[in-house]
C-alpha atoms as a PDB file:
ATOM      1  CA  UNK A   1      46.132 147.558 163.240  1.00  0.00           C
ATOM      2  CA  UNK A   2      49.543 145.977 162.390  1.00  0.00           C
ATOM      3  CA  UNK A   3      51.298 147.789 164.975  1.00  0.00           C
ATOM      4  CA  UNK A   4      49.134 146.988 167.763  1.00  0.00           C
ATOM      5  CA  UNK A   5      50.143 143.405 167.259  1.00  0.00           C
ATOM      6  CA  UNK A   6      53.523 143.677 168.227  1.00  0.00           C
ATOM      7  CA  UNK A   7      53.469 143.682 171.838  1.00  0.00           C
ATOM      8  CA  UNK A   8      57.043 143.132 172.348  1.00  0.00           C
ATOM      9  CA  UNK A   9      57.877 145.782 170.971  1.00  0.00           C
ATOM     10  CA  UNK A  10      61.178 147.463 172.966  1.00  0.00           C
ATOM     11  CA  UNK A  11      62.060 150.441 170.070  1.00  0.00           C
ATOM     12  CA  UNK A  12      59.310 152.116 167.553  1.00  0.00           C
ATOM     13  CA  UNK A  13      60.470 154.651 165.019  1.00  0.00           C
ATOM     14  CA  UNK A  14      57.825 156.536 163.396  1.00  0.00           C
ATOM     15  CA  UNK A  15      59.261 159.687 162.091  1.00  0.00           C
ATOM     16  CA  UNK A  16      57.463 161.799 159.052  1.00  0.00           C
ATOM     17  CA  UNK A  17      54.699 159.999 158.473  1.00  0.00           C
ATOM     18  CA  UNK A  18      51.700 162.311 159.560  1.00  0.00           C
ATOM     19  CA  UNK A  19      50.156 160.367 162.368  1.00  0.00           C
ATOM     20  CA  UNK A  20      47.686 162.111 164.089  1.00  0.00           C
ATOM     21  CA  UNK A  21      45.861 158.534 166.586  1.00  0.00           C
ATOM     22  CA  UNK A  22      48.446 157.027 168.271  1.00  0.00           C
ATOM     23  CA  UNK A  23      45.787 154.804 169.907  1.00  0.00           C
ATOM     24  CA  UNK A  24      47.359 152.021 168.336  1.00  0.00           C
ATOM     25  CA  UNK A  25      50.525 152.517 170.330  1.00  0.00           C
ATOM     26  CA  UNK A  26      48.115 151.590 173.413  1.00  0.00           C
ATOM     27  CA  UNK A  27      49.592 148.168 173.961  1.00  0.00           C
ATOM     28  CA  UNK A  28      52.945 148.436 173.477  1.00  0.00           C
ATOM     29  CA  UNK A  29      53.837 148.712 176.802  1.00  0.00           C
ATOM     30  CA  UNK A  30      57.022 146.963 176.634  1.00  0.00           C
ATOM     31  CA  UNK A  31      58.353 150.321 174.976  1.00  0.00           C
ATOM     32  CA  UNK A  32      61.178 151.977 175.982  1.00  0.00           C
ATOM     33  CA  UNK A  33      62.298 154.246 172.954  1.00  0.00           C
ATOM     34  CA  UNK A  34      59.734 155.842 171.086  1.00  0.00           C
ATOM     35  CA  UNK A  35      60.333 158.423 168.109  1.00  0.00           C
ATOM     36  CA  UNK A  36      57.303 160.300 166.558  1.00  0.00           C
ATOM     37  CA  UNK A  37      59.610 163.217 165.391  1.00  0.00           C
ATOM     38  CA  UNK A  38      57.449 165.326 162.229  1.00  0.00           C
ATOM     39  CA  UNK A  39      54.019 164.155 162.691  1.00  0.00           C
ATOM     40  CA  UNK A  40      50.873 166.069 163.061  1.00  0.00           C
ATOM     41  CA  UNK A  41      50.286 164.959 166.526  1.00  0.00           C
ATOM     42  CA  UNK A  42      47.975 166.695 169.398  1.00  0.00           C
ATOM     43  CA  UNK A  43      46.668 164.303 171.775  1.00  0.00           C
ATOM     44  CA  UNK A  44      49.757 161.870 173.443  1.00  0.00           C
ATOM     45  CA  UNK A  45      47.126 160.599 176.043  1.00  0.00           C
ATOM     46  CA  UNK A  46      47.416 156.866 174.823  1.00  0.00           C
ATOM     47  CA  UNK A  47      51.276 157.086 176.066  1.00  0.00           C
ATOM     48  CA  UNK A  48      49.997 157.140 179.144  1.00  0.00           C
ATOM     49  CA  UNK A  49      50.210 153.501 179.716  1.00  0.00           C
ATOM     50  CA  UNK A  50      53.675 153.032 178.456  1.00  0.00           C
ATOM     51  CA  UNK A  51      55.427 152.609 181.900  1.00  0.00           C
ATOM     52  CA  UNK A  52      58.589 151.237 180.537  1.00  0.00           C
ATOM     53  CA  UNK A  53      59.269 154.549 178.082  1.00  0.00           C
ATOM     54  CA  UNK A  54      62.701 155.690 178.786  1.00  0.00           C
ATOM     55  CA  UNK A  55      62.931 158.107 175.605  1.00  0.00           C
ATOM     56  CA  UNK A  56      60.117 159.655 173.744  1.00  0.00           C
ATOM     57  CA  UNK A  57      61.189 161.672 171.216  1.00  0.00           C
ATOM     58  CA  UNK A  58      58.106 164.359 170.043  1.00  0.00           C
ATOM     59  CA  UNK A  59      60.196 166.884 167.897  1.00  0.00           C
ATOM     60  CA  UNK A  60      58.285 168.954 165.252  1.00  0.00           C
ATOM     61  CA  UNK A  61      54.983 168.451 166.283  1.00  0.00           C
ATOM     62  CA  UNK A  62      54.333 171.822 166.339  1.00  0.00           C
ATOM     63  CA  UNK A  63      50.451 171.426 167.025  1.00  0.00           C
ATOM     64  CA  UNK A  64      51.252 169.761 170.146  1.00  0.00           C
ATOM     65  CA  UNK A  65      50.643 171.540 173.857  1.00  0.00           C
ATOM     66  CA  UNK A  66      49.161 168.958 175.722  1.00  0.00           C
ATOM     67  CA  UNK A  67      51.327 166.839 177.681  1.00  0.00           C
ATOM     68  CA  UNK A  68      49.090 165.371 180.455  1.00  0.00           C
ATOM     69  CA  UNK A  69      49.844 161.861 179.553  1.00  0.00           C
ATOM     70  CA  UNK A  70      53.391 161.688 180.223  1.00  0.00           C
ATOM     71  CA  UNK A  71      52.035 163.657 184.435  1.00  0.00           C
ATOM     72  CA  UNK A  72      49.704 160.475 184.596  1.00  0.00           C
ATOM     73  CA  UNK A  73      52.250 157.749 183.386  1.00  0.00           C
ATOM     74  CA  UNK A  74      53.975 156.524 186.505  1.00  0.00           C
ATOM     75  CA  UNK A  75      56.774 155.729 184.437  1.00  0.00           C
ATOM     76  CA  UNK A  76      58.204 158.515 183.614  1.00  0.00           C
ATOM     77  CA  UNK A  77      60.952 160.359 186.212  1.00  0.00           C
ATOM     78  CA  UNK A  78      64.372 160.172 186.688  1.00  0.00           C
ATOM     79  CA  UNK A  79      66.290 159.104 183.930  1.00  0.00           C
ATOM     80  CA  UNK A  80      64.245 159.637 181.413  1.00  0.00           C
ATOM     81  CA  UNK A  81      64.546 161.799 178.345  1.00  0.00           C
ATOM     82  CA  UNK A  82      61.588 163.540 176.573  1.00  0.00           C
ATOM     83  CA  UNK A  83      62.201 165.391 173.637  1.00  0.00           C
ATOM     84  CA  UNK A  84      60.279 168.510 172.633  1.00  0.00           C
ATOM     85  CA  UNK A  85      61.933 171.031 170.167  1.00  0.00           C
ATOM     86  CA  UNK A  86      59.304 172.684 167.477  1.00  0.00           C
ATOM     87  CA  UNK A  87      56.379 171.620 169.909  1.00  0.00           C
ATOM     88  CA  UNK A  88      54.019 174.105 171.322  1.00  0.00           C
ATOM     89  CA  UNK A  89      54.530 172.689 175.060  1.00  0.00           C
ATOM     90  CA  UNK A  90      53.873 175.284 177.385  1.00  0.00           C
ATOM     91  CA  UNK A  91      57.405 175.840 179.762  1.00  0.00           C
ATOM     92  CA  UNK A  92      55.149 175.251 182.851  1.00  0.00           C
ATOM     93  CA  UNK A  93      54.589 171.888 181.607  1.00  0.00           C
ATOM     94  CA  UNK A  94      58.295 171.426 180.644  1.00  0.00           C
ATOM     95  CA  UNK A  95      59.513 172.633 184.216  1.00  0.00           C
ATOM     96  CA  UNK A  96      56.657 170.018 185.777  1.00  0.00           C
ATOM     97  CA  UNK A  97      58.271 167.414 183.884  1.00  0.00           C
ATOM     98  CA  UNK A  98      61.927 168.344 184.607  1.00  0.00           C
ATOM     99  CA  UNK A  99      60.755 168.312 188.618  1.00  0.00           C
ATOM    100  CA  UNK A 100      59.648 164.949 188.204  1.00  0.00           C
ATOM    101  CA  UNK A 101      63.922 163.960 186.678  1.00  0.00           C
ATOM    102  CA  UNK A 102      62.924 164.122 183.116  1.00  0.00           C
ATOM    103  CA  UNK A 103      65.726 165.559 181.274  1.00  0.00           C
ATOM    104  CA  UNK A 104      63.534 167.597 179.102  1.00  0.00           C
ATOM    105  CA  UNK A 105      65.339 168.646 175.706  1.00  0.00           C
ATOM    106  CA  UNK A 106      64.163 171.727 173.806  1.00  0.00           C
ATOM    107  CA  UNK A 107      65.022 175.081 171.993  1.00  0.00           C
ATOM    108  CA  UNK A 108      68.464 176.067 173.583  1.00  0.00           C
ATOM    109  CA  UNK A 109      67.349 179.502 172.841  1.00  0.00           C
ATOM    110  CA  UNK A 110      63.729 179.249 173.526  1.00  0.00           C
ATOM    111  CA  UNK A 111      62.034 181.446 175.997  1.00  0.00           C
ATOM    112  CA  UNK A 112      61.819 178.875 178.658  1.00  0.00           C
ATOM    113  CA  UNK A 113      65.227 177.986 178.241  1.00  0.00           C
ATOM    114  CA  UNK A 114      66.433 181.430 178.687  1.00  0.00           C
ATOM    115  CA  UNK A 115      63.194 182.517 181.400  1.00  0.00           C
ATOM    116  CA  UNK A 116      65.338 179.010 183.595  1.00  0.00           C
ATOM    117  CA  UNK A 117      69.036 180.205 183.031  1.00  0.00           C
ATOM    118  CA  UNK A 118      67.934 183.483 184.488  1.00  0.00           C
ATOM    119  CA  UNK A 119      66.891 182.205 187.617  1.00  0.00           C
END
């Protein structure tokens, strides 16, 4: 595909356009920003590779509740931002990623936010 060509890649917005295979984002590991706010995406695992990610922006996929990828992508930690409003991420998973220093951005109001304020 055309994107998996460009393997320089440092920022990749893909916003509202109903991807559902992000295999072709496989090779771009040089990535550091990545937006895929409003697709129909469920399975992140080819992320898992992108080491250099420093912002991965996942808003309104609401299918999505599997996050393993970003647990197996030595990358990600401290520093990093993952976004995940309108996503169907458990708040285990979100708490697992915060413990690694992910700032993890979601619902102010959602019921993990308010099940963490409460502790």
């Amino acid at each position: 595909t055309p994107l998996s060509g460009l393997t320089s890649l440092i920022e990749l917005r893909l916003a509202a356009n109903s991807f559902t295979d992000l295999s072709p984002l496989r090779g771009l590991t040089t990535l550091e920003y990545l937006e895929l706010t409003g697709n129909d995406i469920t399975d992140i695992t080819p992320l898992s590779g992108l080491t250099n990610l420093m912002a991965l922006d996942l808003r309104f996929n609401p299918e999505l509740s599997n996050i393993q990828a970003l647990f197996e992508n030595p990358g990600i930690g401290a520093g990093d931002i993952v976004e995940l409003r309108h996503t169907n991420v458990s708040c285990t998973d979100q708490e697992r990623l915060a413990e690694k220093g992910v700032e993890v951005r979601t619902e102010l109001f959602s019921s993990c936010a308010t099940a963490n304020r409460q502790r």
